[in-house]
N, C-alpha and C. Protein backbone atom coordinates (compact mmCIF):
# COMPACT_ATOMS: atom_id res chain seq x y z
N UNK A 1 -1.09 24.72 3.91
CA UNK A 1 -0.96 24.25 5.29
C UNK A 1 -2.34 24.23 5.92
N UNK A 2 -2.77 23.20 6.29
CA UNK A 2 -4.07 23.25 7.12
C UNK A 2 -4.15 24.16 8.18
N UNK A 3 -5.52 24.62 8.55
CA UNK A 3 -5.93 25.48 9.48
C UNK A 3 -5.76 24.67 10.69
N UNK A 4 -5.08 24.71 11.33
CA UNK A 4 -4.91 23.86 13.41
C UNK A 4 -6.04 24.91 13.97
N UNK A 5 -5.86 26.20 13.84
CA UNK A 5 -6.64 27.13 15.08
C UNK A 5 -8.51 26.93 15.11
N UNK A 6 -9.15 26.43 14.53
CA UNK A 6 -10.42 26.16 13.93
C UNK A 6 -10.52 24.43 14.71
N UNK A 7 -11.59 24.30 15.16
CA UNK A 7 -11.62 23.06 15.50
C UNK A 7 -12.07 22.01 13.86
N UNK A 8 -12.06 22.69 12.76
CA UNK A 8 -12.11 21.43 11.74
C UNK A 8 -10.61 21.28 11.46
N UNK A 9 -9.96 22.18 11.64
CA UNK A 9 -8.42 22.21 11.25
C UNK A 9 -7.57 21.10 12.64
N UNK A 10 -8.20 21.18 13.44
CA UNK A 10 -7.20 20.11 14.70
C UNK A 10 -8.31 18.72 13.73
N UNK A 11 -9.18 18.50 13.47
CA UNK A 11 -9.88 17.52 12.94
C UNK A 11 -9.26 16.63 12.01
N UNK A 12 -8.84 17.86 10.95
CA UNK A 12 -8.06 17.43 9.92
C UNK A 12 -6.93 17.10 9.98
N UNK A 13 -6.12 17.54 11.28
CA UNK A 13 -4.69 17.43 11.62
C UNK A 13 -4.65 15.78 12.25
N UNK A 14 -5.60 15.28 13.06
CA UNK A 14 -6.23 14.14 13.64
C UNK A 14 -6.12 13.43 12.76
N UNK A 15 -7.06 13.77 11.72
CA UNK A 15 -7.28 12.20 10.56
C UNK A 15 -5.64 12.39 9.49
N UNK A 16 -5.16 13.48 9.33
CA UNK A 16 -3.69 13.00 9.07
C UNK A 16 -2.76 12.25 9.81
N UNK A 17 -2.60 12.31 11.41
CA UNK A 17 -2.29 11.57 11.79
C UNK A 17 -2.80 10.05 12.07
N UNK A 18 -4.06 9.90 11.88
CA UNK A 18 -4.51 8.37 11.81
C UNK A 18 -4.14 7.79 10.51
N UNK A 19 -4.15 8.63 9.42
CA UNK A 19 -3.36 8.11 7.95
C UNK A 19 -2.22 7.82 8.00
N UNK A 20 -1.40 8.62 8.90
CA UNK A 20 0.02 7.85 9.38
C UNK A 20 -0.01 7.03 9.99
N UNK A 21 -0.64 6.86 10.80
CA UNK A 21 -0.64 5.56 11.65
C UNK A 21 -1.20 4.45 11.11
N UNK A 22 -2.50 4.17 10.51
CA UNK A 22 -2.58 3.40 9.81
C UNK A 22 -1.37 2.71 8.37
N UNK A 23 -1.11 3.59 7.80
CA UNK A 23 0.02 3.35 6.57
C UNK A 23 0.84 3.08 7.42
N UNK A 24 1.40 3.14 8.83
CA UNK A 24 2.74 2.71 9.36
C UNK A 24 2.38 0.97 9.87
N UNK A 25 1.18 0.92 10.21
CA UNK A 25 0.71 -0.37 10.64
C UNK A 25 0.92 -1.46 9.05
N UNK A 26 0.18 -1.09 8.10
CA UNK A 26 0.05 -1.37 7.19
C UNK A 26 1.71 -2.10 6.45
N UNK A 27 2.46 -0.64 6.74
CA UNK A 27 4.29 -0.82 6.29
C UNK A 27 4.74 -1.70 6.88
N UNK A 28 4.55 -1.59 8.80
CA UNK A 28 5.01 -2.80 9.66
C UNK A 28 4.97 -4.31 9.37
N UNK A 29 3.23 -4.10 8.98
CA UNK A 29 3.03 -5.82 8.82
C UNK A 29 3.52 -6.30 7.67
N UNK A 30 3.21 -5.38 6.25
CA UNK A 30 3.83 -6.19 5.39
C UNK A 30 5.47 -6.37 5.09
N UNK A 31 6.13 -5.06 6.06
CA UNK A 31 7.67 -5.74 5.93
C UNK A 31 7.93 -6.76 6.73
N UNK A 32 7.44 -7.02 7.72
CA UNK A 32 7.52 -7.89 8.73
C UNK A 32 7.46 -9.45 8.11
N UNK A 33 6.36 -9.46 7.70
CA UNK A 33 5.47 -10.73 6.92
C UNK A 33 6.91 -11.27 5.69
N UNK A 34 7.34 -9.96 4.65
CA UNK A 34 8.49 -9.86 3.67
C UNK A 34 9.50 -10.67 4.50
N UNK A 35 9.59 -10.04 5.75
CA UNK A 35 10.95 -10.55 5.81
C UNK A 35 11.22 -12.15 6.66
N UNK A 36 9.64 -12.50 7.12
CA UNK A 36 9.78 -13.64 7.56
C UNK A 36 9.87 -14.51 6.31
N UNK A 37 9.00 -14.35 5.33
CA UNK A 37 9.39 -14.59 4.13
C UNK A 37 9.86 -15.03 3.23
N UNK A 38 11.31 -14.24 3.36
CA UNK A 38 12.60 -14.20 2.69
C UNK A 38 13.44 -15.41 3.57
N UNK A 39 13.35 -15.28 4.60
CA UNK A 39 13.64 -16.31 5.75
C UNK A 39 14.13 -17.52 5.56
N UNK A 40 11.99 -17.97 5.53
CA UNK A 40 11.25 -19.14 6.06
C UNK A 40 10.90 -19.75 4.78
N UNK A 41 11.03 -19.38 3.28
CA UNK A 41 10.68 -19.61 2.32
C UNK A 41 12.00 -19.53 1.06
N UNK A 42 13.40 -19.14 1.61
CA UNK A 42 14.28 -19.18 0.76
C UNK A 42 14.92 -20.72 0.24
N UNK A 43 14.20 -21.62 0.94
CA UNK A 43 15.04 -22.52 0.22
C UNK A 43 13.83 -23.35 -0.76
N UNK A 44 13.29 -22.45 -1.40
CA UNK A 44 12.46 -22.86 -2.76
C UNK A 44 11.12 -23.94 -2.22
N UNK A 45 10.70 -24.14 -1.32
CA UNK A 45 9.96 -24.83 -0.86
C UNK A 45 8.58 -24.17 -0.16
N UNK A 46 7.43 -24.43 -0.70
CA UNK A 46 6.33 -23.72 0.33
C UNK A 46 5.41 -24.47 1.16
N UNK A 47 4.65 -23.73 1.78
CA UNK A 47 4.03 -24.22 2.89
C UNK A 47 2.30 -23.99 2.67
N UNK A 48 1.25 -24.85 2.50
CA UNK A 48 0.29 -25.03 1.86
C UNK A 48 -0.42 -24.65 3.35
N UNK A 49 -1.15 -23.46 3.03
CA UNK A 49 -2.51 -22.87 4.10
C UNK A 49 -3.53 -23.53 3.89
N UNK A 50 -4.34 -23.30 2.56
CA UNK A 50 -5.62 -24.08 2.47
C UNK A 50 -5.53 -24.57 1.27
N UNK A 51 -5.82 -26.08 1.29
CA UNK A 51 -4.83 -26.96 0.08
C UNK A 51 -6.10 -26.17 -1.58
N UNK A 52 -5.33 -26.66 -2.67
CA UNK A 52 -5.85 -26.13 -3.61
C UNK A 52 -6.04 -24.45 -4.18
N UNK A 53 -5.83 -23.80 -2.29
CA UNK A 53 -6.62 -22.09 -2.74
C UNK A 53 -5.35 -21.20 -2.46
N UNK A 54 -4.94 -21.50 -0.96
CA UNK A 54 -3.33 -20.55 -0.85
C UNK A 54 -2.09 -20.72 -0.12
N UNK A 55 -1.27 -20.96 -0.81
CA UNK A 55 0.18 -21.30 -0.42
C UNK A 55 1.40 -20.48 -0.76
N UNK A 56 2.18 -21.03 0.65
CA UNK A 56 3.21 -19.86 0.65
C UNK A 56 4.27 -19.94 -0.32
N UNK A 57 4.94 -18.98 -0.92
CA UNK A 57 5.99 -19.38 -2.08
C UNK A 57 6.99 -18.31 -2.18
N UNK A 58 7.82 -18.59 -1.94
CA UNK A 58 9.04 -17.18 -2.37
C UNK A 58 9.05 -16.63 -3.57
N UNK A 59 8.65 -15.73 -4.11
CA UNK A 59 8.79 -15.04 -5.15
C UNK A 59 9.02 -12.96 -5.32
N UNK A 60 10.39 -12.94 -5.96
CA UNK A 60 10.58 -11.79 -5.81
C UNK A 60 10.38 -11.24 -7.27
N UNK A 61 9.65 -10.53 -7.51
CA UNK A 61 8.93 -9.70 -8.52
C UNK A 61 9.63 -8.54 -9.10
N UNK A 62 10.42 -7.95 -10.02
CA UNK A 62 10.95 -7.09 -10.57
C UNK A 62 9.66 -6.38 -11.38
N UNK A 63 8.52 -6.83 -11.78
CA UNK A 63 7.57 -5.93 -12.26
C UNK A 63 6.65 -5.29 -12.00
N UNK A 64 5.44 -5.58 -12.18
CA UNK A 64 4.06 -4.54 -11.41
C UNK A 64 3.07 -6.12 -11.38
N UNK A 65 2.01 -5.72 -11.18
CA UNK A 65 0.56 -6.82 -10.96
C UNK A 65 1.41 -8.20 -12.41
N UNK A 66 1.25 -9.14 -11.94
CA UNK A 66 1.66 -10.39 -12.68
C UNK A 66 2.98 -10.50 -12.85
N UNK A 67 3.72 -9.77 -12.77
CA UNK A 67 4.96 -9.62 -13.40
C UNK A 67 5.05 -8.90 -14.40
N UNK A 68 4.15 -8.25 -15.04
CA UNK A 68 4.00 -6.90 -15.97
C UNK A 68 5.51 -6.39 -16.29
N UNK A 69 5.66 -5.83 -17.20
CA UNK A 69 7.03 -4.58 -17.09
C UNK A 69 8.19 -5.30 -15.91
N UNK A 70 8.55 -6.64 -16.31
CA UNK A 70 9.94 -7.27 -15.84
C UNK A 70 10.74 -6.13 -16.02
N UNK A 71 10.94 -5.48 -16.85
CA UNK A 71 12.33 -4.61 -17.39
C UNK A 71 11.89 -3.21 -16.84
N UNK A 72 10.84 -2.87 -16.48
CA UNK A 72 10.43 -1.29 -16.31
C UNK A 72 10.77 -1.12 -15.13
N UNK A 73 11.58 -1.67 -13.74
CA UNK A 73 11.34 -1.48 -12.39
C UNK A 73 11.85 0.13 -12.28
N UNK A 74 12.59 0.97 -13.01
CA UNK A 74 13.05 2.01 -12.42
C UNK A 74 11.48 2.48 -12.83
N UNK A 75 10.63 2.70 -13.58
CA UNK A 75 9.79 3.14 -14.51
C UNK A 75 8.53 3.31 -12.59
N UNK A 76 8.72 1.71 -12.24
CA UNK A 76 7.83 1.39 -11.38
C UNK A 76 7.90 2.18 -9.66
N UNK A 77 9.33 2.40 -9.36
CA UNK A 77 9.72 3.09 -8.48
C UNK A 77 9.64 4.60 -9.12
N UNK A 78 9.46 5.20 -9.89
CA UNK A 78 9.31 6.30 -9.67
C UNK A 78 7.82 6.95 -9.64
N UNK A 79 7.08 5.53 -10.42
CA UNK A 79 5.69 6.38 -10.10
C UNK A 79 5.08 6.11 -8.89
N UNK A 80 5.80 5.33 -8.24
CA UNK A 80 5.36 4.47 -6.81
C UNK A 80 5.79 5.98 -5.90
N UNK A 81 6.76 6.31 -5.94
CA UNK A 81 7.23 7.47 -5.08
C UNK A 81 6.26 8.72 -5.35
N UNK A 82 5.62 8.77 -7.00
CA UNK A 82 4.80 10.26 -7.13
C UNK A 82 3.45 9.39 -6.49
N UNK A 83 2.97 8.76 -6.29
CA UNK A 83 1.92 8.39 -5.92
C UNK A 83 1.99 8.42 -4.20
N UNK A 84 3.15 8.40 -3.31
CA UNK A 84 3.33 8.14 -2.43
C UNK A 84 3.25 9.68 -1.67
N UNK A 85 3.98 10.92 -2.89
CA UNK A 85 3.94 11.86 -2.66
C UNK A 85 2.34 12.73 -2.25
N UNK A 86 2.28 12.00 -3.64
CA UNK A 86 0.45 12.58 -4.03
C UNK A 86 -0.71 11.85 -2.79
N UNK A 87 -0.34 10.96 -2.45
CA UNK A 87 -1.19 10.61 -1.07
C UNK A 87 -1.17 11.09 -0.21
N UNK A 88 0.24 11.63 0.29
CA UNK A 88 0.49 12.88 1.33
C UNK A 88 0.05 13.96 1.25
N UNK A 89 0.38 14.68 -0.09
CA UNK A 89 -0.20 15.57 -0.21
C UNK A 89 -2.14 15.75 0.15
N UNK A 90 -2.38 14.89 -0.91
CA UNK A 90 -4.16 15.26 -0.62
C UNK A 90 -4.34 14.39 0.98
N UNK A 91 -3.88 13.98 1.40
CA UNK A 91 -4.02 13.65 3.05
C UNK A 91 -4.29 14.83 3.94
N UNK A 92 -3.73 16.01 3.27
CA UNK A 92 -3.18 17.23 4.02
C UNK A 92 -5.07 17.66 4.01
N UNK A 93 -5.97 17.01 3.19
CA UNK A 93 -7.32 17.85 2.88
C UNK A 93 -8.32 17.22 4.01
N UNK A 94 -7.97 15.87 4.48
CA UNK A 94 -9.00 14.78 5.23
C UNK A 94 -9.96 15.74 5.83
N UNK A 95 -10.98 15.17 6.08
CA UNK A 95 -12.24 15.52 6.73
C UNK A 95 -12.98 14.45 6.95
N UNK A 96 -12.86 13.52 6.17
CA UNK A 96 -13.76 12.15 6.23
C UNK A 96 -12.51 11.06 6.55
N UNK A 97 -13.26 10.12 7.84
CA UNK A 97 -12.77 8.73 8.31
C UNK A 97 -12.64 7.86 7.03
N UNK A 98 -13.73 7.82 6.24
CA UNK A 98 -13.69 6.43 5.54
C UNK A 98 -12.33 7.28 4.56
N UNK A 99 -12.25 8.22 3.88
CA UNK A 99 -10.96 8.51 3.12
C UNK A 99 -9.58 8.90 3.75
N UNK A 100 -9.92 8.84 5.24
CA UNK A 100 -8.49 8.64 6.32
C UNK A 100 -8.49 6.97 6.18
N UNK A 101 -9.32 6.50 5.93
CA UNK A 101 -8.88 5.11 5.77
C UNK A 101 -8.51 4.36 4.69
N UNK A 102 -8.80 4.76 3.30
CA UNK A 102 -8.62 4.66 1.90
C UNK A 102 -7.08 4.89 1.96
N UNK A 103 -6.90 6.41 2.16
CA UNK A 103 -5.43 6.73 2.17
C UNK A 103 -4.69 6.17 3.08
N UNK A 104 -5.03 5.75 4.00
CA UNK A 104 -3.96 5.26 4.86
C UNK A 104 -3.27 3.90 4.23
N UNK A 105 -4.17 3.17 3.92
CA UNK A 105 -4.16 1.73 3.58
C UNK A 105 -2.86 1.92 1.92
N UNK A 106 -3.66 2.37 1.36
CA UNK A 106 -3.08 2.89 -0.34
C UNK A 106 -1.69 3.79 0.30
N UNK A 107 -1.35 4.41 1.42
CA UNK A 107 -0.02 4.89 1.79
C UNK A 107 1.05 4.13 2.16
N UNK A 108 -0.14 2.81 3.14
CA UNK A 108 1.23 1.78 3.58
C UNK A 108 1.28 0.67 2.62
N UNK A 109 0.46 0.59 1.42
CA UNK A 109 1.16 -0.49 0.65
C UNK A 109 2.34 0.28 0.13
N UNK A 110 1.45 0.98 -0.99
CA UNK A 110 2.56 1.76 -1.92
C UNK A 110 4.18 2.46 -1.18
N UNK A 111 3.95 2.84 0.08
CA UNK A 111 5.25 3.09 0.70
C UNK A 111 6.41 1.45 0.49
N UNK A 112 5.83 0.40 1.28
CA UNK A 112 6.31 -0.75 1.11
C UNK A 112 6.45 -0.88 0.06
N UNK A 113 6.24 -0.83 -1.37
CA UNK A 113 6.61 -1.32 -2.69
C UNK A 113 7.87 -0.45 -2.53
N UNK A 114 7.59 0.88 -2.59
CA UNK A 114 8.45 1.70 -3.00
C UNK A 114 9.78 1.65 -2.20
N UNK A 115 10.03 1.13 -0.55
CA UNK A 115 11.11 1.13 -0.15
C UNK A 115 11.60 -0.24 -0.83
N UNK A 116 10.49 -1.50 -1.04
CA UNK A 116 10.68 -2.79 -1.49
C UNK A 116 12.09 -2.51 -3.30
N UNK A 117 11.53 -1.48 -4.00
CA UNK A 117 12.01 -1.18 -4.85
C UNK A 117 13.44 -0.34 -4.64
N UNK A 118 13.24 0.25 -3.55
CA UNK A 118 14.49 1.11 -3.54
C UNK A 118 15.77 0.87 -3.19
N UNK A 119 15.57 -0.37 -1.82
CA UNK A 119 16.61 -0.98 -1.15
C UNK A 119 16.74 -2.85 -1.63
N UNK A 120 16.16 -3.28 -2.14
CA UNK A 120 16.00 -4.53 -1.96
C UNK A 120 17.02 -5.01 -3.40
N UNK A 121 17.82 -6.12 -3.62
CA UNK A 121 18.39 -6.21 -4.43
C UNK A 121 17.03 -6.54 -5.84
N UNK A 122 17.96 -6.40 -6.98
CA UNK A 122 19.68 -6.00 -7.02
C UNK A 122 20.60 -4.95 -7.33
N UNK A 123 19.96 -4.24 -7.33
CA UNK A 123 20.24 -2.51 -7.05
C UNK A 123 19.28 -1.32 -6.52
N UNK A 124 19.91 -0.40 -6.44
CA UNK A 124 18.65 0.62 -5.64
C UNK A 124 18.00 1.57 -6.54
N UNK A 125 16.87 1.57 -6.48
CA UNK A 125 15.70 1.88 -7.30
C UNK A 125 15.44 1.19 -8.34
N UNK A 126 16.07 -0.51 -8.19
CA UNK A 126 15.67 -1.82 -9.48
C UNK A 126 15.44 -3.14 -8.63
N UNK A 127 15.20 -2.50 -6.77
CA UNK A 127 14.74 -3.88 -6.46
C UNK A 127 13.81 -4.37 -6.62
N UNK A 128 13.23 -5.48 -6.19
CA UNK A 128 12.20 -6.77 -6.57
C UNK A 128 11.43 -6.64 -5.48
N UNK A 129 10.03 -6.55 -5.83
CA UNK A 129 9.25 -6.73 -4.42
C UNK A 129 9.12 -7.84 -4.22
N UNK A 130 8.97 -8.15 -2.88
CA UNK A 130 9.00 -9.94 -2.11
C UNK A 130 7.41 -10.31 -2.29
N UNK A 131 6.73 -11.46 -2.97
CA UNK A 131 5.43 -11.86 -3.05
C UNK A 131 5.59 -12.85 -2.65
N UNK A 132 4.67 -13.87 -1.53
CA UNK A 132 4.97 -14.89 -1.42
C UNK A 132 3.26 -15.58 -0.92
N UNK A 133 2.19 -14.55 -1.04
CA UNK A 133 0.68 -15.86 -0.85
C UNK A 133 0.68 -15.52 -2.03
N UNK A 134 0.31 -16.86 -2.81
CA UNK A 134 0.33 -17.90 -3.81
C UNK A 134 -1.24 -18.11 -4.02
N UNK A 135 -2.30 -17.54 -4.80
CA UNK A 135 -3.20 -17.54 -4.56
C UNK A 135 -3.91 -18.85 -5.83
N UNK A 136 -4.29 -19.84 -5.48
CA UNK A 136 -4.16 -20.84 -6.56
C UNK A 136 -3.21 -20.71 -7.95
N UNK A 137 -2.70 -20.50 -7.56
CA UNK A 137 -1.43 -20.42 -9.05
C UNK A 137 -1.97 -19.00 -9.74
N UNK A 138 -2.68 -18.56 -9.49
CA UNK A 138 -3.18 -17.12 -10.36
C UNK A 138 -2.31 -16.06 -10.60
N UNK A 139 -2.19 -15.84 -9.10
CA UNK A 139 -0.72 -14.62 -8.63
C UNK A 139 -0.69 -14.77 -7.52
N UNK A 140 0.74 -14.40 -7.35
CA UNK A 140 1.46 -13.98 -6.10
C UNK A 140 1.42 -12.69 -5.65
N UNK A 141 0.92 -12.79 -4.27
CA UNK A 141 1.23 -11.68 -3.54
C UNK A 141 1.89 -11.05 -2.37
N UNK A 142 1.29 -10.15 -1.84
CA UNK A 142 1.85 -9.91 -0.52
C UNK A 142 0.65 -8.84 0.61
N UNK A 143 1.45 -8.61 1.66
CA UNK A 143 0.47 -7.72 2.70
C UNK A 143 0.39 -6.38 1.99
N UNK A 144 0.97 -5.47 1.53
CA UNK A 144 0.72 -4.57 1.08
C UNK A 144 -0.35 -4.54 -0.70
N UNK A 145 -0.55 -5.82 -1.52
CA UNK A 145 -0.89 -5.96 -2.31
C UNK A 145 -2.38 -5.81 -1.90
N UNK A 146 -2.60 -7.11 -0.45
CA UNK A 146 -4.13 -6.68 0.21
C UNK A 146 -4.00 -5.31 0.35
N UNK A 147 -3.59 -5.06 1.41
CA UNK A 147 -3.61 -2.97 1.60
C UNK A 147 -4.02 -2.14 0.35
N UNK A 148 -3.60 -2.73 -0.69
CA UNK A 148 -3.75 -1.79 -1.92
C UNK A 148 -4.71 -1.82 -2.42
N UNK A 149 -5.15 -3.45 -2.86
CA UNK A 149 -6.67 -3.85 -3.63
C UNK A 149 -7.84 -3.17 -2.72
N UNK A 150 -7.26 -3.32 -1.13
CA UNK A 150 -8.61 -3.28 -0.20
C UNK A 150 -9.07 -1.46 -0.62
N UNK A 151 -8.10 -1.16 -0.35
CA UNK A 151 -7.73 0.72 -0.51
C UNK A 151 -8.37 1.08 -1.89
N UNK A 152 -8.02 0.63 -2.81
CA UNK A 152 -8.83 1.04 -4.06
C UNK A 152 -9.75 0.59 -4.15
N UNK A 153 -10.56 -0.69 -3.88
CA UNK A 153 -11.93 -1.22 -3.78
C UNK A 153 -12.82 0.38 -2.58
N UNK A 154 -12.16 0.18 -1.89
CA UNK A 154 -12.97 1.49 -1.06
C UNK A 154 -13.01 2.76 -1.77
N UNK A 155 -11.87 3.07 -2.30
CA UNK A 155 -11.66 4.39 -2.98
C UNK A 155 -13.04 4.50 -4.18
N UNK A 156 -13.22 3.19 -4.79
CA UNK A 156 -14.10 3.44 -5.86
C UNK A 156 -15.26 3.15 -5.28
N UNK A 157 -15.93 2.73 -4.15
CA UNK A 157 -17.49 2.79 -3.55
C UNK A 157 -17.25 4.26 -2.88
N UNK A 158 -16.22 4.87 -2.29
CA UNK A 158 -16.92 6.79 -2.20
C UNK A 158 -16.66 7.11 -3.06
N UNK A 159 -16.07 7.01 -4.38
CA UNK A 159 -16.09 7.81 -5.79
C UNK A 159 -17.34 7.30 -6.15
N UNK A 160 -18.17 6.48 -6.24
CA UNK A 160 -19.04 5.89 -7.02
C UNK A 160 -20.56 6.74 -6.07
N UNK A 161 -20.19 6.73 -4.65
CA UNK A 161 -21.35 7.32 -3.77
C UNK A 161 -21.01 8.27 -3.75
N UNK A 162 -20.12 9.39 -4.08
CA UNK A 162 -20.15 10.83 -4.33
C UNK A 162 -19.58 11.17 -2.94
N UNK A 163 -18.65 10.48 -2.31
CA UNK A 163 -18.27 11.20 -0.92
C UNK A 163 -17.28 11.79 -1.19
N UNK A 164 -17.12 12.96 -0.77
CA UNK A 164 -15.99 13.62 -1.22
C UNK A 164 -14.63 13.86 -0.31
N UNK A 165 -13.36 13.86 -0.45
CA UNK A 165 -12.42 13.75 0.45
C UNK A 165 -12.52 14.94 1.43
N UNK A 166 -12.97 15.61 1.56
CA UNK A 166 -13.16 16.49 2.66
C UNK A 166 -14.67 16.87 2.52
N UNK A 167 -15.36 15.69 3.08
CA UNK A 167 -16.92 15.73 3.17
C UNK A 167 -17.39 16.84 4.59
N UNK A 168 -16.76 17.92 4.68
CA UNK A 168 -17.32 18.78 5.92
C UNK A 168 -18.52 19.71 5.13
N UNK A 169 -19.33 19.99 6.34
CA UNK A 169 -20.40 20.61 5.76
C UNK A 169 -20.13 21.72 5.28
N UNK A 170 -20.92 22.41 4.35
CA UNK A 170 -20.51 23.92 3.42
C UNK A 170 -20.90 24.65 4.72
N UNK A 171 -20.25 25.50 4.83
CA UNK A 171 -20.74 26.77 5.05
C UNK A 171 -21.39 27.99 4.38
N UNK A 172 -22.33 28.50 4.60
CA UNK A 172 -23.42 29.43 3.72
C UNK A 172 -22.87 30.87 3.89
């Protein structure tokens, strides 16, 4: 349990709550976005943003990145949930903004997959996540897919610069 009585402990209690708030922003937009989506894009037809580079397309995904592991979705919801766990957990350590912001981002995708998987047909804990920007025919994605790439692209420039998730100064 974090220290509250210490002013690094209300600090740390702070940047846990901006990790919630961010991952809830993050959850908002991309269910939001999902469900206009599912909508505005169910009758097999898409809608071209910038011709040649990205267009909208209904596609619901039973696997991981490409369609990977079609058949693994329970496989995919459960490590989606230990990962969801494990973000909370080391959230509980924050000291540093830029890794209140790593985690936040990497909390509200992966939350969204994982409810995407839990409730969404065609059964629960074998639903399909909703992808629908169409990125020149490469892959399909979604708002939480940005959230995720952006979140791990950051995660690996402070792993790579040595910042550490609770960058507070030592005490001697």
């Amino acid at each position: 349990m974090p220290d509250t009585s210490s002013p690094q402990g209300g600090r740390r209690r702070n940047l846990y709550g901006w990790m919630l708030a961010l991952a809830s922003a993050v959850l908002l937009a991309d269910q939001t976005s999902k469900l206009w989506a599912t909508s505005a894009l169910s009758d097999g037809h898409g809608i071209t943003v910038i011709p040649r580079l990205i267009q909208l397309r209904l596609l619901l995904n039973s696997g991981a990145a490409f369609s990977i592991g079609s058949d693994m979705t329970w496989l995919f919801t459960l490590t989606t949930a230990g990962a969801v766990a494990g973000i909370l957990y080391a959230g509980r350590r924050l000291r540093s903004t830029a890794w209140t912001a790593v985690l936040g981002t990497l909390l509200g995708g992966a939350t969204s997959h994982l409810l995407d998987r839990l409730f969404r047909p065609p059964a629960f804990a074998h639903g399909h996540v909703v992808d629908f920007i169409d990125y020149a025919g490469l892959f399909v994605g979604n708002v939480a897919d940005i959230a995720l790439t952006t979140g791990a692209a950051l995660l690996l420039c402070l792993t790579l610069r040595g910042i550490p998730l609770n960058d507070a100064p030592r005490q001697s």
